[in-house]
Protein backbone atom coordinates (compact mmCIF):
# COMPACT_ATOMS: atom_id res chain seq x y z
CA UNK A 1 0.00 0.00 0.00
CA UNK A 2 0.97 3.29 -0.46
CA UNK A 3 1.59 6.25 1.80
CA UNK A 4 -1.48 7.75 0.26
CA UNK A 5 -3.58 4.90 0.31
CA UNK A 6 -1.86 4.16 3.75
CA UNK A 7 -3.23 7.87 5.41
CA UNK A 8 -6.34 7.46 3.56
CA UNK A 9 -6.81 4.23 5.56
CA UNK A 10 -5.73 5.70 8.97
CA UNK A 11 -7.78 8.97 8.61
CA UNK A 12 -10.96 6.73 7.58
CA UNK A 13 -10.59 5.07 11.13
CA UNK A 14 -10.42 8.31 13.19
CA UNK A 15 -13.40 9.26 11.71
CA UNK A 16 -15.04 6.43 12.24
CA UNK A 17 -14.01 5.76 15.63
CA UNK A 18 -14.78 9.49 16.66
CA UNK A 19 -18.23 9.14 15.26
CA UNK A 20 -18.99 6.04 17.01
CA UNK A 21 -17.84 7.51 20.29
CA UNK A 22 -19.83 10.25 19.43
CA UNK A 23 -22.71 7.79 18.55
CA UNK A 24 -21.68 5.69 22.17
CA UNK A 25 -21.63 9.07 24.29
CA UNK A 26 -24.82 10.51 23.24
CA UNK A 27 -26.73 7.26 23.19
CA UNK A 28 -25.41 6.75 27.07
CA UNK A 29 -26.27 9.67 27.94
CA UNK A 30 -30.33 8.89 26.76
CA UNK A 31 -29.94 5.98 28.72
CA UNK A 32 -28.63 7.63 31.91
CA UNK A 33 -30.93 10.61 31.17
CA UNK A 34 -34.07 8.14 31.02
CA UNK A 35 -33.01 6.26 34.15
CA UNK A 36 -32.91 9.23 36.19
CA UNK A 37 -36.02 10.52 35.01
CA UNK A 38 -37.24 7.39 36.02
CA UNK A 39 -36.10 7.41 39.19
CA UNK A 40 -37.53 11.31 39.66
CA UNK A 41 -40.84 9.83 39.01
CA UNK A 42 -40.36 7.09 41.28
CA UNK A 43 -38.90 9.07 44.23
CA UNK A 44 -42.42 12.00 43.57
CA UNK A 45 -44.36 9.11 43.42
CA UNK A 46 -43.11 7.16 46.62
CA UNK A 47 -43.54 10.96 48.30
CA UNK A 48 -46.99 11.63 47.16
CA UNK A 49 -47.88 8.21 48.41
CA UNK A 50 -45.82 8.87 52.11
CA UNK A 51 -47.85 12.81 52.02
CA UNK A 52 -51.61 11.26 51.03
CA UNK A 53 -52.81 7.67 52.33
CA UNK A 54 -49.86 6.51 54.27
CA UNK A 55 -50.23 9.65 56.87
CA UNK A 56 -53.45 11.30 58.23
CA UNK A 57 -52.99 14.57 59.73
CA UNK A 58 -56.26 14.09 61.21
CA UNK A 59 -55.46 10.75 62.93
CA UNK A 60 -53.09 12.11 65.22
CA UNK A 61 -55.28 14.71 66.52
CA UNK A 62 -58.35 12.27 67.35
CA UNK A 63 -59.09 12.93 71.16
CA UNK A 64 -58.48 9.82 73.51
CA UNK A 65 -60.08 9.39 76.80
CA UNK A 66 -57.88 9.04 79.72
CA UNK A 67 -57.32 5.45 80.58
CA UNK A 68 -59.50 4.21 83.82
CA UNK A 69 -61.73 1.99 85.65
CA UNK A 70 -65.54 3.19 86.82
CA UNK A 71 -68.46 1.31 88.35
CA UNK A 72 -71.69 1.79 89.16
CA UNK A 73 -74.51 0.39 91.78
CA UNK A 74 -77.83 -0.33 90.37
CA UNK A 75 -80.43 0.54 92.91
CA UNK A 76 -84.32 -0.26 92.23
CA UNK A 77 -86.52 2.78 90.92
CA UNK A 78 -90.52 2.08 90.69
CA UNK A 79 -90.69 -0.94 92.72
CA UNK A 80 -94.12 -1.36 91.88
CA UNK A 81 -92.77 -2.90 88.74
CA UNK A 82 -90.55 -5.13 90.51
CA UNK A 83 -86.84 -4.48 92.56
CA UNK A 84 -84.23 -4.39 90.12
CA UNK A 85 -81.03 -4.24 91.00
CA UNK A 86 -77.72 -4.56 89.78
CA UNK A 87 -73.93 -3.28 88.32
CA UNK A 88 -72.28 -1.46 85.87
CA UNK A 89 -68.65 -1.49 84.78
CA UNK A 90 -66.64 0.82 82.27
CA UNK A 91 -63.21 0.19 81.62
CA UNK A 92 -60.77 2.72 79.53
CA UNK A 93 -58.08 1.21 78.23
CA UNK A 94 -55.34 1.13 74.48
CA UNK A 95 -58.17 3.65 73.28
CA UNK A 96 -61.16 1.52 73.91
CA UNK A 97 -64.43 2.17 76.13
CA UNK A 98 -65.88 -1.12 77.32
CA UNK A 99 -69.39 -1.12 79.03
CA UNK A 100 -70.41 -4.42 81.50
CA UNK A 101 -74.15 -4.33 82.78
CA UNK A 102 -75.71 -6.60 84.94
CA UNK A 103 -79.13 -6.30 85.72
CA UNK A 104 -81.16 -8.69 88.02
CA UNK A 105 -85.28 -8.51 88.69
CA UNK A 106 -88.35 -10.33 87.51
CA UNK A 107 -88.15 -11.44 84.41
CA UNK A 108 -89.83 -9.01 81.58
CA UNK A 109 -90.27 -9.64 78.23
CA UNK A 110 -89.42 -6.39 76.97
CA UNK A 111 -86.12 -4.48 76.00
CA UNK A 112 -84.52 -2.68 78.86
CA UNK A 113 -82.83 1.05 77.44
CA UNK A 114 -80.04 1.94 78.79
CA UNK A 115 -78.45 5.38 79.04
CA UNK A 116 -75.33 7.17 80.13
CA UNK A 117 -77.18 10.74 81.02
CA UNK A 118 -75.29 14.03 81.66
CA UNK A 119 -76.13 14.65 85.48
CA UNK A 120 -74.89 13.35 88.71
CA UNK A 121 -77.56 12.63 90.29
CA UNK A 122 -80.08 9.99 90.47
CA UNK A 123 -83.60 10.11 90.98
CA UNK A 124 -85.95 8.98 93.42
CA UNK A 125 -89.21 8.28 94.28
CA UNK A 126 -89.48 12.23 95.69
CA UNK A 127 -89.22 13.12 92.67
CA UNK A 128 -92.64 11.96 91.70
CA UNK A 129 -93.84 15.44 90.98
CA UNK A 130 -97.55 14.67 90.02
CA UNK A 131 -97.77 12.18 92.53
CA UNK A 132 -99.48 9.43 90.87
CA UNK A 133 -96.97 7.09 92.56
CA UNK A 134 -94.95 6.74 89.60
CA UNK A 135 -91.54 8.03 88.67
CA UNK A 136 -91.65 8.30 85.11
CA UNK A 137 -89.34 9.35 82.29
CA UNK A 138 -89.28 12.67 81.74
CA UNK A 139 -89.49 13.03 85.78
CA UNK A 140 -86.24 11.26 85.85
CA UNK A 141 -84.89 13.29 82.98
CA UNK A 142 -85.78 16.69 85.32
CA UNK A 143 -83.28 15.09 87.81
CA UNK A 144 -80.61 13.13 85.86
CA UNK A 145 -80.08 15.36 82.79
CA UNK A 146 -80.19 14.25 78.75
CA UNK A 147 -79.25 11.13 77.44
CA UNK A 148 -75.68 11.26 76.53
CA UNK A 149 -74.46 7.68 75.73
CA UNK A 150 -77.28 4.91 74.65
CA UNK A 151 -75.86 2.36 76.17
CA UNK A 152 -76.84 -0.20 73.45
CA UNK A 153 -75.44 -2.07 69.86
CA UNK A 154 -73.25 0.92 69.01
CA UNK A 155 -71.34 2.75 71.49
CA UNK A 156 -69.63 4.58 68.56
CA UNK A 157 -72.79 6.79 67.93
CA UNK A 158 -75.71 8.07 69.70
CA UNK A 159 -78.21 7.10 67.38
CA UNK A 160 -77.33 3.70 65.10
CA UNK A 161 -77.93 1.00 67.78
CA UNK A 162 -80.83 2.92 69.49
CA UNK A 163 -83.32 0.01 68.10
CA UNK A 164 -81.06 -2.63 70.11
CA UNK A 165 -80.99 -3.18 73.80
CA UNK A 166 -80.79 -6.23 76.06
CA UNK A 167 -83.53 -8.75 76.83
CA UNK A 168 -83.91 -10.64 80.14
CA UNK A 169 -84.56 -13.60 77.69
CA UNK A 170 -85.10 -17.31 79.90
CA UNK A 171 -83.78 -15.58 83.81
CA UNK A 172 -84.68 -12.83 85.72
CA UNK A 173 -81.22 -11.10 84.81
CA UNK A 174 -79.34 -10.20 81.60
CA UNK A 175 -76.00 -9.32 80.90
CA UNK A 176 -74.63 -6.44 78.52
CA UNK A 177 -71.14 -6.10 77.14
CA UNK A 178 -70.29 -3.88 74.24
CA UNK A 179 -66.91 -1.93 73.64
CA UNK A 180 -65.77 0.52 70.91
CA UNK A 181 -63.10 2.86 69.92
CA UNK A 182 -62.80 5.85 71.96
CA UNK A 183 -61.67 8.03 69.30
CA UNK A 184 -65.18 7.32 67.49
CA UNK A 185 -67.09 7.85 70.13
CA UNK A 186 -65.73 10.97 71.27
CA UNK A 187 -65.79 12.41 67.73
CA UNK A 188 -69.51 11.81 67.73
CA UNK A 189 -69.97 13.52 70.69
CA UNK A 190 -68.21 16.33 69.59
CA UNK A 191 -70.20 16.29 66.42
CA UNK A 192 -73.15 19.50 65.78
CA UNK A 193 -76.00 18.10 66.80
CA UNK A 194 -78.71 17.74 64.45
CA UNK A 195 -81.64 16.94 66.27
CA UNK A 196 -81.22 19.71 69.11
CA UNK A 197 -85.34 18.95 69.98
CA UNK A 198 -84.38 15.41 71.31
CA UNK A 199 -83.44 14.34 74.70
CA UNK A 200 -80.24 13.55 73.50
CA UNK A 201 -77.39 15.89 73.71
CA UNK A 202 -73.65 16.30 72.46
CA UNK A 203 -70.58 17.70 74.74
CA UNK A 204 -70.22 21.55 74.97
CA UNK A 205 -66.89 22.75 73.38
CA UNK A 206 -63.93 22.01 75.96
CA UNK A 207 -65.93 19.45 77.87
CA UNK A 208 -65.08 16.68 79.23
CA UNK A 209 -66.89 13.12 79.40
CA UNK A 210 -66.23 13.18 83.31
CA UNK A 211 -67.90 9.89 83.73
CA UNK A 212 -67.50 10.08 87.88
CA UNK A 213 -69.54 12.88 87.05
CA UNK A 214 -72.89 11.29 85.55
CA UNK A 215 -75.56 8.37 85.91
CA UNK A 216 -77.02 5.07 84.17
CA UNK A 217 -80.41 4.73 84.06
CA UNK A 218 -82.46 1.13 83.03
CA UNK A 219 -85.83 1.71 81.30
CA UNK A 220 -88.58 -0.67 80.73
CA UNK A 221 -91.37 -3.28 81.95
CA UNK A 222 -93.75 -5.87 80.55
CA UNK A 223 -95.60 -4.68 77.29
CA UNK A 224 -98.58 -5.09 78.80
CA UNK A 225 -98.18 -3.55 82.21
CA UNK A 226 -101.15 -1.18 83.13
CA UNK A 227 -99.99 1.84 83.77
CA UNK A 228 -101.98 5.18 84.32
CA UNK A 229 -102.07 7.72 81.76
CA UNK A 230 -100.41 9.81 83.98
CA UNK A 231 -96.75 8.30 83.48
CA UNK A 232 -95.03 10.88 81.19
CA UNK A 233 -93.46 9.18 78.14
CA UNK A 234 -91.05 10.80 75.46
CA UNK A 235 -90.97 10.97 71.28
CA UNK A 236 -94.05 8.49 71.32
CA UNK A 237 -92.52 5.93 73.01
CA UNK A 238 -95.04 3.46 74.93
CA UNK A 239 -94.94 4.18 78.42
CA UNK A 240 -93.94 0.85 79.55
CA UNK A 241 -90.84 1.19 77.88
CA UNK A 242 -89.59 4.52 79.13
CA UNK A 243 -90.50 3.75 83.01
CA UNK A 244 -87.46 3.79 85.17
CA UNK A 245 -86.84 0.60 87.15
CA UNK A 246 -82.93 1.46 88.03
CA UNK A 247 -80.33 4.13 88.68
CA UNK A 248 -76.39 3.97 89.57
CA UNK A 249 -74.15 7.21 89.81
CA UNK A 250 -71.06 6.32 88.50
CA UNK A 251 -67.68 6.15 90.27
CA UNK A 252 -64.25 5.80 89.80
CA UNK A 253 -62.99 2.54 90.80
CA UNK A 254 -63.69 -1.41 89.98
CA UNK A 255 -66.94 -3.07 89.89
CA UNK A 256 -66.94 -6.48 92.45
CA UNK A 257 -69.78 -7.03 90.66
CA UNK A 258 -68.25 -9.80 87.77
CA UNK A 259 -66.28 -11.47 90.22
């Protein structure tokens, strides 16, 4: 070959070999280019996920009640209708409110309500203010305040389980249990409250449940117990189903009742 043919030859592969590093450079450069806009994508999406579903502002500002133990003596209201007696336990604990009743008395065949009402006090038979010899609901009402907590299916709300209460069933007792989240229920109670007519209320801003500081009340005899017309009912309720046959004040401590 000649020297002509020879540089020819020499300055062919420069050019090629510069083009195809050219070629190599730009064409890693894509690649590196599409990987990291990749992993941008990635690394916003991973983010959004971390800023939306995986954290709730709102979950760590749901109010808790303060863990603790309360119990309650059921003493006998309208004996009339039978001495009922019995206990009541609440328990407060990991964010849960757990309710134990146990209510003993002649056997009904009825559903006994059950309510957690603001007051502190329970009624009595002085408080019989039209003196028919009856204590009757919205007597008991003047005395122990609204009806804060149903104490029946769903703790959670004030309203959804209202259909559901215990039954003394086959005995002359029954036993409730029912717990729920504490967060729930105290956003419910902190809700507006759109039936403000009703004898059921929601807490004031700022206050507290305070259960050492209110009463449970048991509601309710036979269907077909004659009672006079002058036993005050509520919202159309029969008579013989808003009748008071028990009261306990609540206090803080354990129940010895569920030994």
């Amino acid at each position: 070959m000649d020297f002509f043919g020879a540089y020819l030859a020499t300055y062919s592969y420069q050019f090629l070999m510069q083009s195809f590093n050219k070629d190599l450079m730009m064409h890693t450069q894509r690649i590196l280019g599409s990987q990291m806009r990749v992993q941008f994508i990635l690394c916003w999406f991973f983010m959004l996920i971390s800023c939306g579903k995986g954290f709730n502002a709102d979950e760590g500002q749901r109010e808790e009640i303060p863990p603790g133990r309360y119990y309650s003596s059921l003493r006998p209201l309208n004996t009339k209708l039978g001495r009922y007696s019995g206990w009541v336990s609440i328990t407060i604990s990991d964010n849960q409110f757990w309710a134990r009743i146990k209510l003993t008395g002649p056997k009904t065949s009825g559903m006994h309500a059950q309510y957690l009402q603001a007051n502190s006090k329970c009624p009595s038979m002085s408080d019989d203010t039209n003196d028919d010899g009856y204590l009757d609901f919205k007597e008991a009402y003047a005395v122990s305040g609204p009806i804060l907590i149903p104490l029946d299916s769903d703790l959670k709300t004030q309203l959804k389980g209202l259909n559901i209460f215990p039954k003394m069933r086959r005995s002359s007792f029954y036993y409730y249990s029912e717990a729920c989240n504490t967060s729930l229920m105290m956003e419910d109670l902190r809700a507006s409250d759109s039936y403000s007519s009703d004898m059921i209320i929601k807490l004031r801003p700022n206050e507290e449940l305070r259960l050492d500081r209110r009463v449970i009340l048991i509601y309710g005899t036979d269907e077909d117990r004659y009672l006079p017309s002058t036993v005050n009912t509520f919202e159309g309720y029969p008579s013989q189903s808003s009748i008071p046959i028990a009261c306990g004040e609540i206090l803080e401590g354990e129940s010895d009742g569920f030994d």
